[in-house]
PDB file of N, CA and C in Angstrom:
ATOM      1  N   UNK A   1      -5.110   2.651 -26.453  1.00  0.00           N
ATOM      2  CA  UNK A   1      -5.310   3.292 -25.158  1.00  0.00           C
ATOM      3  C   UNK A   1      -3.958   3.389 -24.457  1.00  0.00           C
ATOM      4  N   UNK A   2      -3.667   4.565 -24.143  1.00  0.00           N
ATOM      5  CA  UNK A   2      -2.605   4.683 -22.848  1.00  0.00           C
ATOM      6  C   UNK A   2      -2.790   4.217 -21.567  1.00  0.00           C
ATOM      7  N   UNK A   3      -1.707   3.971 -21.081  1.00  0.00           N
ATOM      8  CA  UNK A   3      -1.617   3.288 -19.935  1.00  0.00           C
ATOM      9  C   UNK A   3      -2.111   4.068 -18.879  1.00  0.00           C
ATOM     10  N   UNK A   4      -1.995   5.329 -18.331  1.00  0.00           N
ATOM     11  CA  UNK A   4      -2.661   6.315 -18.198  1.00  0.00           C
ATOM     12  C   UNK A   4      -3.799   6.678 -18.462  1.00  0.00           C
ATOM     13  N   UNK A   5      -4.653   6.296 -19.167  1.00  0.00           N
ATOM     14  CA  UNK A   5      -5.805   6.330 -19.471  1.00  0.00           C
ATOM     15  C   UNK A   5      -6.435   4.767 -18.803  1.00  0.00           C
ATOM     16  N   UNK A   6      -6.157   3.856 -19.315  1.00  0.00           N
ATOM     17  CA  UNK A   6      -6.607   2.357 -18.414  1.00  0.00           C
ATOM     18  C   UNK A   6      -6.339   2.741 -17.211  1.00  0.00           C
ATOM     19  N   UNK A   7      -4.895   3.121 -16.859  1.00  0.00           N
ATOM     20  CA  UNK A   7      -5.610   3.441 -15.305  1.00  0.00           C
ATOM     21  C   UNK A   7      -6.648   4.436 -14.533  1.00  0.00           C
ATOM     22  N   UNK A   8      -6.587   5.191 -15.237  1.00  0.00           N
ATOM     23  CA  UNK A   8      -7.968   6.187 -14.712  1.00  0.00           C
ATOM     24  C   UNK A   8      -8.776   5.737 -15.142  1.00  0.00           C
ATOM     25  N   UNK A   9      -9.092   4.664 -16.172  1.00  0.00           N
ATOM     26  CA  UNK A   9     -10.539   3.978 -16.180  1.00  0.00           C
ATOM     27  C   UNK A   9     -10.879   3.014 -15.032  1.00  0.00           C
ATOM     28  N   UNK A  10     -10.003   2.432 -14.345  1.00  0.00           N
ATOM     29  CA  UNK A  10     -10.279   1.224 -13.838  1.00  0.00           C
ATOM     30  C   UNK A  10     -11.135   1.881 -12.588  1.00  0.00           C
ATOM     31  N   UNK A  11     -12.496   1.677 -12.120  1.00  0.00           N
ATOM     32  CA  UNK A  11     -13.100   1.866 -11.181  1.00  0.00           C
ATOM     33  C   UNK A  11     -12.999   0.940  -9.388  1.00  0.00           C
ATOM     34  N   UNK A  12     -13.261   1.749  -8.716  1.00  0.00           N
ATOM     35  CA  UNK A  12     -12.962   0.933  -7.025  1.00  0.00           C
ATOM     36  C   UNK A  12     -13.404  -0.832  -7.408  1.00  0.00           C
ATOM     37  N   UNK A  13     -14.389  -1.011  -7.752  1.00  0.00           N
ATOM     38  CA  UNK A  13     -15.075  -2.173  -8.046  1.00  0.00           C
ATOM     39  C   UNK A  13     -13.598  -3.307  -8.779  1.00  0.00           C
ATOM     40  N   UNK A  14     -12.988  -3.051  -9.379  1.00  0.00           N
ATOM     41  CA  UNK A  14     -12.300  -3.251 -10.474  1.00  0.00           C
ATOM     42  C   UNK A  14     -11.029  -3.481  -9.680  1.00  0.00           C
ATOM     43  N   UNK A  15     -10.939  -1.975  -9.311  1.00  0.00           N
ATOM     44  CA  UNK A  15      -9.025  -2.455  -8.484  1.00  0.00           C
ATOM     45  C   UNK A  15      -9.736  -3.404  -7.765  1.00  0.00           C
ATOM     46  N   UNK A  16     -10.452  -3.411  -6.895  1.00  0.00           N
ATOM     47  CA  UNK A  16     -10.448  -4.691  -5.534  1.00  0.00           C
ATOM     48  C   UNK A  16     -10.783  -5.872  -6.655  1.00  0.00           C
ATOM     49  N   UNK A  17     -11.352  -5.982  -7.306  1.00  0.00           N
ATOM     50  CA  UNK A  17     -10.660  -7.438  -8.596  1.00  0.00           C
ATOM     51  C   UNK A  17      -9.361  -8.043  -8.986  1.00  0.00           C
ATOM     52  N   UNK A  18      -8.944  -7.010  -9.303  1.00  0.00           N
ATOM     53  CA  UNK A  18      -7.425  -7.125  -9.751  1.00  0.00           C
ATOM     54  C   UNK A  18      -6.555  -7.355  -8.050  1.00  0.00           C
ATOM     55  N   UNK A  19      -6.665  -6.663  -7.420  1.00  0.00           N
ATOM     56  CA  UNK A  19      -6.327  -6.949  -6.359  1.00  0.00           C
ATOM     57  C   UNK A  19      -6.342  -8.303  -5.419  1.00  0.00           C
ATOM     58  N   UNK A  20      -7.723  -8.538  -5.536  1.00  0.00           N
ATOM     59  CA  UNK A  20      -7.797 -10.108  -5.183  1.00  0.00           C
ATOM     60  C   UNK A  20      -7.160 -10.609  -6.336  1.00  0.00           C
ATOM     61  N   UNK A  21      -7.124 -11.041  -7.374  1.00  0.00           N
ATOM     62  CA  UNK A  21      -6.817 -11.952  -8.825  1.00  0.00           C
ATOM     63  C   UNK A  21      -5.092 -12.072  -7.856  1.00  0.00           C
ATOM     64  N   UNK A  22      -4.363 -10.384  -7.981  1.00  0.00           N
ATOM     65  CA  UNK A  22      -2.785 -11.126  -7.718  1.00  0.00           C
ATOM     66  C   UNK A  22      -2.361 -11.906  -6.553  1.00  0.00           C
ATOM     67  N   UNK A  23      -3.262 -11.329  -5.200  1.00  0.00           N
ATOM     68  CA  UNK A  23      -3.222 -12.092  -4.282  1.00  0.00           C
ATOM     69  C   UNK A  23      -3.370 -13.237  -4.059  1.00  0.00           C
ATOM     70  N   UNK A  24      -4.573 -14.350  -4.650  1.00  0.00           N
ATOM     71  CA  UNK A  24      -5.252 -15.246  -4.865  1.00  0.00           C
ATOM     72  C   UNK A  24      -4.327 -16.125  -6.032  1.00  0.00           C
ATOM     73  N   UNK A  25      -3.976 -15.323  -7.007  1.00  0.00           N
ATOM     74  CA  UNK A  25      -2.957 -16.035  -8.383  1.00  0.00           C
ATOM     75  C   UNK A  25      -4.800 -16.373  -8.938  1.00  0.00           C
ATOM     76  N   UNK A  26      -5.969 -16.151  -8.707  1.00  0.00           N
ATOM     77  CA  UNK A  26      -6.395 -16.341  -9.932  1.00  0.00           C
ATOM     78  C   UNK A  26      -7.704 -15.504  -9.869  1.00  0.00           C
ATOM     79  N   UNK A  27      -8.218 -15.627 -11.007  1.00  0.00           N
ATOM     80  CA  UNK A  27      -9.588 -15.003 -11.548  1.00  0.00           C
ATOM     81  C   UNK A  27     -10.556 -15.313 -10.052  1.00  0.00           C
ATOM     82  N   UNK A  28     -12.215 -13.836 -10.192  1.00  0.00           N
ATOM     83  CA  UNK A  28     -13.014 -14.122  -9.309  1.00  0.00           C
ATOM     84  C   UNK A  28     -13.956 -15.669  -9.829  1.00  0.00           C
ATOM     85  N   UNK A  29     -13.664 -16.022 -11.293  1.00  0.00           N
ATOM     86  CA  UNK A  29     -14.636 -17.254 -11.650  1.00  0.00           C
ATOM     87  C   UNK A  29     -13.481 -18.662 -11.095  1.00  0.00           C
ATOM     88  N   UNK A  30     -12.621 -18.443 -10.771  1.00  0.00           N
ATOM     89  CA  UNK A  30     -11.760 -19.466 -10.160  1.00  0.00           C
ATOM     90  C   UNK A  30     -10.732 -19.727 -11.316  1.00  0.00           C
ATOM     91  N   UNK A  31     -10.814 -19.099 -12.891  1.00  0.00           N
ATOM     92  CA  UNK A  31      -9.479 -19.432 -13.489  1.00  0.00           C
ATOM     93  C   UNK A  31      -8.173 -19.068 -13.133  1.00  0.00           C
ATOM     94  N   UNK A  32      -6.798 -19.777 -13.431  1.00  0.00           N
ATOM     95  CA  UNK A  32      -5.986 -19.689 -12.803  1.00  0.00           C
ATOM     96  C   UNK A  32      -5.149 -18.208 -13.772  1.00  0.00           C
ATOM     97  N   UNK A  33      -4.386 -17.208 -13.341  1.00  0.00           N
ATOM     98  CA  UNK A  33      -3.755 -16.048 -14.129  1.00  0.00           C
ATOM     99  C   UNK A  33      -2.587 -16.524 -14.449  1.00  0.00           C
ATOM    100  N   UNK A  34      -2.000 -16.518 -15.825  1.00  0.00           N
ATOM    101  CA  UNK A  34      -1.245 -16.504 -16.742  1.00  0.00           C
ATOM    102  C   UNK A  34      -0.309 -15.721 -15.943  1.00  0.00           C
ATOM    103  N   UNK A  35       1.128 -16.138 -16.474  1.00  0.00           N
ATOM    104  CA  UNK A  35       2.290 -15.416 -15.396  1.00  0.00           C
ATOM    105  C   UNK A  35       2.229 -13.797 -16.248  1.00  0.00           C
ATOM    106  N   UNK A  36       1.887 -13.414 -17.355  1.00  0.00           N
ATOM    107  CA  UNK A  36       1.810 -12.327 -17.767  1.00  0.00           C
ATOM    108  C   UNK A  36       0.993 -11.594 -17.538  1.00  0.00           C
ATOM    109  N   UNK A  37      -0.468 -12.410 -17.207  1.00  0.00           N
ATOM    110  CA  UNK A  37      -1.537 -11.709 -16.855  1.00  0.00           C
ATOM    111  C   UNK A  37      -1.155 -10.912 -15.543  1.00  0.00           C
ATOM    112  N   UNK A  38      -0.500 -11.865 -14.517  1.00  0.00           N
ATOM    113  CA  UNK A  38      -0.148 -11.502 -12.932  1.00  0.00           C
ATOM    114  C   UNK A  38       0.524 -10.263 -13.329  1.00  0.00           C
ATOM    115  N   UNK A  39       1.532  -9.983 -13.997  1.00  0.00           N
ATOM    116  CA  UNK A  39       2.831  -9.076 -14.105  1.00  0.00           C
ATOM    117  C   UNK A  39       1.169  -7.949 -14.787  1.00  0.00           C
ATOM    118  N   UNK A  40       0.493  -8.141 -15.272  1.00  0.00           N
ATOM    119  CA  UNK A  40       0.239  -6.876 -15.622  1.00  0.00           C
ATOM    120  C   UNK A  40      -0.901  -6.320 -14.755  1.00  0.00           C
ATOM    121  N   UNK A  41      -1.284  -7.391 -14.069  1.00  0.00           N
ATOM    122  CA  UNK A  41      -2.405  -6.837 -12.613  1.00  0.00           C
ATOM    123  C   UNK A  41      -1.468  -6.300 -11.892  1.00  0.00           C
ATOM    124  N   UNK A  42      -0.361  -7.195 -11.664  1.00  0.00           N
ATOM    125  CA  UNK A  42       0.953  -6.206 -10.599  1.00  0.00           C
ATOM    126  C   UNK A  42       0.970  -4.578 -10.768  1.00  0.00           C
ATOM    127  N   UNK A  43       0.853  -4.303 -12.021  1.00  0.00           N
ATOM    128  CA  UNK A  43       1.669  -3.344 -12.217  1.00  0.00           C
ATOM    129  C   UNK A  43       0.226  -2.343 -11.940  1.00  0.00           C
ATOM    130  N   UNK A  44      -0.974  -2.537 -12.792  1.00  0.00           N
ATOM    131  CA  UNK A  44      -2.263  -1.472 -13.076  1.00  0.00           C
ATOM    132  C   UNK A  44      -2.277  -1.394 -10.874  1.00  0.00           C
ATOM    133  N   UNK A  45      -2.660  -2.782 -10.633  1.00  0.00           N
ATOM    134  CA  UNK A  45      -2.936  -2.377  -8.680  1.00  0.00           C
ATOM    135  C   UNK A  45      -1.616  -1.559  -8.538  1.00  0.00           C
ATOM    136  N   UNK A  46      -0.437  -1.450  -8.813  1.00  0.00           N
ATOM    137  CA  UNK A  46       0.884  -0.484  -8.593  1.00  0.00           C
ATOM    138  C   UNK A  46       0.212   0.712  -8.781  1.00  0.00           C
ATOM    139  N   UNK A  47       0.064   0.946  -9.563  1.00  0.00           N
ATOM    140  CA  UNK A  47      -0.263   2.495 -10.594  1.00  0.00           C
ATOM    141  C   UNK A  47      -1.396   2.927 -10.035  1.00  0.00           C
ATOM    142  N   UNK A  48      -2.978   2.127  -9.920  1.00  0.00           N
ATOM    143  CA  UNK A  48      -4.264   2.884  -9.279  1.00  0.00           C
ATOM    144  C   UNK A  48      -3.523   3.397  -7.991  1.00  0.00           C
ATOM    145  N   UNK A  49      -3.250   2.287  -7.272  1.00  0.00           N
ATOM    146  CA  UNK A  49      -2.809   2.714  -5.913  1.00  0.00           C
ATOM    147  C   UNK A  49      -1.843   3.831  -5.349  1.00  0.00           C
ATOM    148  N   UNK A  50      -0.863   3.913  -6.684  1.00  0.00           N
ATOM    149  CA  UNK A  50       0.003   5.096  -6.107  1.00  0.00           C
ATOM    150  C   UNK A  50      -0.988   6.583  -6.555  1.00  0.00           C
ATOM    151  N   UNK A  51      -1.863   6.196  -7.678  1.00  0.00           N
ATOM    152  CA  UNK A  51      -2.810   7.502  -8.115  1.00  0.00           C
ATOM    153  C   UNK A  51      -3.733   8.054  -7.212  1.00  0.00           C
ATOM    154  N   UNK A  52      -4.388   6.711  -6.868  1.00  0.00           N
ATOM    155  CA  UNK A  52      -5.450   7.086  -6.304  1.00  0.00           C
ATOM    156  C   UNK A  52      -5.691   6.652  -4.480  1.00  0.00           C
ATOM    157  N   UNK A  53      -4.736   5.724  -4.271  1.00  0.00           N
ATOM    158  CA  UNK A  53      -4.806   5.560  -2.758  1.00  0.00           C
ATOM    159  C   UNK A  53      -3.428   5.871  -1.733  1.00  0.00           C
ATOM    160  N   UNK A  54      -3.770   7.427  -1.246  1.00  0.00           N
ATOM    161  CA  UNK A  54      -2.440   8.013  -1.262  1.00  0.00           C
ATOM    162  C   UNK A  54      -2.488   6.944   0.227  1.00  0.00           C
ATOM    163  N   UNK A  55      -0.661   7.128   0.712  1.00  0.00           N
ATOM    164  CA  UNK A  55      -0.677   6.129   1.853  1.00  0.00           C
ATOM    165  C   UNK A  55       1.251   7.205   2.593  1.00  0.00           C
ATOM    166  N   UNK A  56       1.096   6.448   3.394  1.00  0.00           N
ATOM    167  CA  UNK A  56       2.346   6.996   4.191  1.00  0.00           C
ATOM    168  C   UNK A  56       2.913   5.989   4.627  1.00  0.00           C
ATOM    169  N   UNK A  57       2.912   4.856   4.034  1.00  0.00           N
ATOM    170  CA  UNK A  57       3.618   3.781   4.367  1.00  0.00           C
ATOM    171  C   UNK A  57       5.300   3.828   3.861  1.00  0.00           C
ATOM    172  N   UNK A  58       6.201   3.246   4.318  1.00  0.00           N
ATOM    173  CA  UNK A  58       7.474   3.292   4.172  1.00  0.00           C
ATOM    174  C   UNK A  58       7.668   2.881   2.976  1.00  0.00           C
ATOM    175  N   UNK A  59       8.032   2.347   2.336  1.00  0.00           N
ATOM    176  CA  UNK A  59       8.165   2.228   0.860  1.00  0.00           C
ATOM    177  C   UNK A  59       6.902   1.533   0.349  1.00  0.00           C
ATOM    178  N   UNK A  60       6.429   2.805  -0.801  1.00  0.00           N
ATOM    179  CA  UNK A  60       5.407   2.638  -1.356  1.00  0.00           C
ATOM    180  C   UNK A  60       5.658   3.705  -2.975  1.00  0.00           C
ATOM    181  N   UNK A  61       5.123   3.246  -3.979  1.00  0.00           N
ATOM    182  CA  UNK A  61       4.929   4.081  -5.409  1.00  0.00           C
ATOM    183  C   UNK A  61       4.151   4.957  -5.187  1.00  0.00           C
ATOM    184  N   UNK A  62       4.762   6.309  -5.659  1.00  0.00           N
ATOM    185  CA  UNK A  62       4.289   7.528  -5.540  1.00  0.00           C
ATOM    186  C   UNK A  62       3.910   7.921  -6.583  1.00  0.00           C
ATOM    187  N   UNK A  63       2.994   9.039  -6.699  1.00  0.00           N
ATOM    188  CA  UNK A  63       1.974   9.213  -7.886  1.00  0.00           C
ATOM    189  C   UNK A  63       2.844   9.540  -9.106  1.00  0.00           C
ATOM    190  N   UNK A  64       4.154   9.938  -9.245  1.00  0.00           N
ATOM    191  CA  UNK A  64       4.969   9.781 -10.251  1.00  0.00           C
ATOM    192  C   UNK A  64       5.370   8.759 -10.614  1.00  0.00           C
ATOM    193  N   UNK A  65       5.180   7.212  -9.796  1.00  0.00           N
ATOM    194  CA  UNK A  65       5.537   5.924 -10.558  1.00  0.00           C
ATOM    195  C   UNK A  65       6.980   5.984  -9.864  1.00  0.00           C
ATOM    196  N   UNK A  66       7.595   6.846  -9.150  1.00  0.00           N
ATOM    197  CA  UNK A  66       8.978   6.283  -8.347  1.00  0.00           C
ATOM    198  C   UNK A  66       8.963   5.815  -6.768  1.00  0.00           C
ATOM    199  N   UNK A  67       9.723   4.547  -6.390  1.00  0.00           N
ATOM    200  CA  UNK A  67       9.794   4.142  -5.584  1.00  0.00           C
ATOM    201  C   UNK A  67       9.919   5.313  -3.775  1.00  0.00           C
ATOM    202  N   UNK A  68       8.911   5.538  -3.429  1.00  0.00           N
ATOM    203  CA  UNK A  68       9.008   6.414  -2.442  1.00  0.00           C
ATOM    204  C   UNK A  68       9.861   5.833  -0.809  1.00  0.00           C
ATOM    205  N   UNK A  69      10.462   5.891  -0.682  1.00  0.00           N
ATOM    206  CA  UNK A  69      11.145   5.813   1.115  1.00  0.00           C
ATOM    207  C   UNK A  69      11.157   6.736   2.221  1.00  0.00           C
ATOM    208  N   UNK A  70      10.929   6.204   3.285  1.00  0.00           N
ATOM    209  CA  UNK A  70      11.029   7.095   4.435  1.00  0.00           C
ATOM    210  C   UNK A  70      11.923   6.804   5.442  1.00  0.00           C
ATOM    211  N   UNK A  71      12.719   7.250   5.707  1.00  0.00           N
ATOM    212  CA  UNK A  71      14.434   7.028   6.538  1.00  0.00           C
ATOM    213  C   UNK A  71      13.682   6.276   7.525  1.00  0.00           C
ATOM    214  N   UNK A  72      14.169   5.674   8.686  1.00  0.00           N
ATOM    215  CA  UNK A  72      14.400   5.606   9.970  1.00  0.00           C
ATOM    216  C   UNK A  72      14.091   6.466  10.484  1.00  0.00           C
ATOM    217  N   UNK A  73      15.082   7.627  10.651  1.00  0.00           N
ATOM    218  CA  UNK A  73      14.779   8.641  10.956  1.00  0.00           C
ATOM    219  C   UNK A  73      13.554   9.624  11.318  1.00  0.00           C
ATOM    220  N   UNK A  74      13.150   9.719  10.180  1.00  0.00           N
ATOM    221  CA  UNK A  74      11.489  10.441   9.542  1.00  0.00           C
ATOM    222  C   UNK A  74      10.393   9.567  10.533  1.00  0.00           C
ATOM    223  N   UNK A  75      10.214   8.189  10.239  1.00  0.00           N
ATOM    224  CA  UNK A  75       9.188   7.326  11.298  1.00  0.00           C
ATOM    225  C   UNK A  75       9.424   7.582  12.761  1.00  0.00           C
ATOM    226  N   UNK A  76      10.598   7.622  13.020  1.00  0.00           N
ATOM    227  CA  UNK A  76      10.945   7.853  14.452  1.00  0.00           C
ATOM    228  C   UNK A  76      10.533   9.143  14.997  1.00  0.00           C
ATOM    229  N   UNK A  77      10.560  10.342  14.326  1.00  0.00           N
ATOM    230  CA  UNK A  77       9.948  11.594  14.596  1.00  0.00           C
ATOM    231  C   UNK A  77       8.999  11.479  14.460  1.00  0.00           C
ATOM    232  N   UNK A  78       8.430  11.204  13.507  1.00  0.00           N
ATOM    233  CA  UNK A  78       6.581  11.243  13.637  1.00  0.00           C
ATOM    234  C   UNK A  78       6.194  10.211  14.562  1.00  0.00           C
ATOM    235  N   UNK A  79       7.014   9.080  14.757  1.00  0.00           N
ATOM    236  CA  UNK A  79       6.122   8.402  16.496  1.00  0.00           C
ATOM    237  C   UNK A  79       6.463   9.074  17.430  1.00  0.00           C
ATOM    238  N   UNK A  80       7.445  10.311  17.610  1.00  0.00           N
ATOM    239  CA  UNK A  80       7.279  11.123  18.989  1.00  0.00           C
ATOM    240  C   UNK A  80       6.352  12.177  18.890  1.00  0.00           C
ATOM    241  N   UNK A  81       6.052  12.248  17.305  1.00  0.00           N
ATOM    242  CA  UNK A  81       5.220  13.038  17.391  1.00  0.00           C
ATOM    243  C   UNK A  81       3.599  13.242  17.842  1.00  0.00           C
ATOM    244  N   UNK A  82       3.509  11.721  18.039  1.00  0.00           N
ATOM    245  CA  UNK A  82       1.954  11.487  18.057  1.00  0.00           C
ATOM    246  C   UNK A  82       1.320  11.477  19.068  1.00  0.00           C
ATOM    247  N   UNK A  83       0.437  11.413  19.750  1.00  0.00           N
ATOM    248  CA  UNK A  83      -0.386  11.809  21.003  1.00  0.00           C
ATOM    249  C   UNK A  83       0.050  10.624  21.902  1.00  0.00           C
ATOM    250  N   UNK A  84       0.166  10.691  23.031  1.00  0.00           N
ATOM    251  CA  UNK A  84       0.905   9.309  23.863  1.00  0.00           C
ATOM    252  C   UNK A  84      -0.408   9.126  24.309  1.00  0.00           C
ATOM    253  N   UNK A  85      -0.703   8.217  24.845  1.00  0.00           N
ATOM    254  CA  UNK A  85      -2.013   7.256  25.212  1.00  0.00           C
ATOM    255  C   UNK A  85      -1.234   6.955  26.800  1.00  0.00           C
ATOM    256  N   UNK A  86      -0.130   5.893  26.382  1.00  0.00           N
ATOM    257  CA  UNK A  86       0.166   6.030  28.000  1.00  0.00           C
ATOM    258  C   UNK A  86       1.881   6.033  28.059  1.00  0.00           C
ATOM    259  N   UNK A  87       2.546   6.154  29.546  1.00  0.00           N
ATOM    260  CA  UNK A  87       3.689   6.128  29.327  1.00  0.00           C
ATOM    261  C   UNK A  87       4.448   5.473  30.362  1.00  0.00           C
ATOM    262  N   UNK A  88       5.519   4.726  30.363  1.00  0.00           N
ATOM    263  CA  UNK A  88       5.464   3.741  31.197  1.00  0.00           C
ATOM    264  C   UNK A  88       7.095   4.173  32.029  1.00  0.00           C
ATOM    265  N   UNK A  89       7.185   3.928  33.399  1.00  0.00           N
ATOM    266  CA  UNK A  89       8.651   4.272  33.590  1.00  0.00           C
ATOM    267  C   UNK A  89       8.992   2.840  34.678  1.00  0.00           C
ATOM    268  N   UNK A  90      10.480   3.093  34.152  1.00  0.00           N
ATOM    269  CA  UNK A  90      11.562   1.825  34.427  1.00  0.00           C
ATOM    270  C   UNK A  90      11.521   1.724  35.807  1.00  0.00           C
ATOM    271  N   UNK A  91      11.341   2.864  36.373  1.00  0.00           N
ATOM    272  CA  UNK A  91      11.523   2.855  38.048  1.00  0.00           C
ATOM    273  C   UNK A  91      11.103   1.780  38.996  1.00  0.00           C
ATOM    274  N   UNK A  92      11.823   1.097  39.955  1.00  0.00           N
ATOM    275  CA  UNK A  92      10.620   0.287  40.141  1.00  0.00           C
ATOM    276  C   UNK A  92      10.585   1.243  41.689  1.00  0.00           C
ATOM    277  N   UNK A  93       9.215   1.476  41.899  1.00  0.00           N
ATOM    278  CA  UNK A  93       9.161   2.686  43.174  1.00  0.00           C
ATOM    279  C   UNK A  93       7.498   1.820  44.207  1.00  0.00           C
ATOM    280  N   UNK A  94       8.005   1.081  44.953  1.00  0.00           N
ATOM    281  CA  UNK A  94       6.653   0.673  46.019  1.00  0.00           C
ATOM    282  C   UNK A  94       5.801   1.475  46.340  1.00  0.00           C
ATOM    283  N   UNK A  95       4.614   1.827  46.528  1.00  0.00           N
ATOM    284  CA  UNK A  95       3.656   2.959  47.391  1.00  0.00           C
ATOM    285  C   UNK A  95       3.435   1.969  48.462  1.00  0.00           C
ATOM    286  N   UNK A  96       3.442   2.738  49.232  1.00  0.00           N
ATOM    287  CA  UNK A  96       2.489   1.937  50.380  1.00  0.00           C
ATOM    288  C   UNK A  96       1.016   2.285  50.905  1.00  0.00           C
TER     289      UNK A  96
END
């Protein structure tokens, strides 16, 4: 089987397994994961996730398997870009 192929097999049920297992360091029956086992849950939760759970987070694996970044820059425009809720000014001004 290709690696590519295991990962499009692995179902939602499955990543959130593997997912807990690396977080946790072990199995859902409580065994503990082999340092090889970890390195290869690392990698399949890497791979579903860049396939199948797209995200806009600042550095994250992109569906080609390369390390994706987003400047400074880029985040800073898209938070002016976003709807303001509220806005606050320095002034200090009394009403009476």
């Amino acid at each position: 089987m290709q690696f590519d192929d295991l990962v499009s097999s692995i179902t939602p049920e499955t990543f959130e397994r593997l997912l807990q297992a690396v977080e946790l360091g072990k199995w859902p029956d409580g065994a503990k994961l082999s340092e090889q086992q970890r390195e290869h849950c690392i990698q399949l939760v890497m791979a579903y996730q860049a396939k199948y759970c797209p995200s806009d987070e600042a550095f994250r694996i992109g569906a080609d398997g390369q390390l994706v970044t987003r400047s400074k820059r880029d985040m800073k425009a898209e938070l002016k870009g976003e709807n303001t809720i509220a806005s606050f000014s320095l002034n200090n001004q009394n009403e009476a």
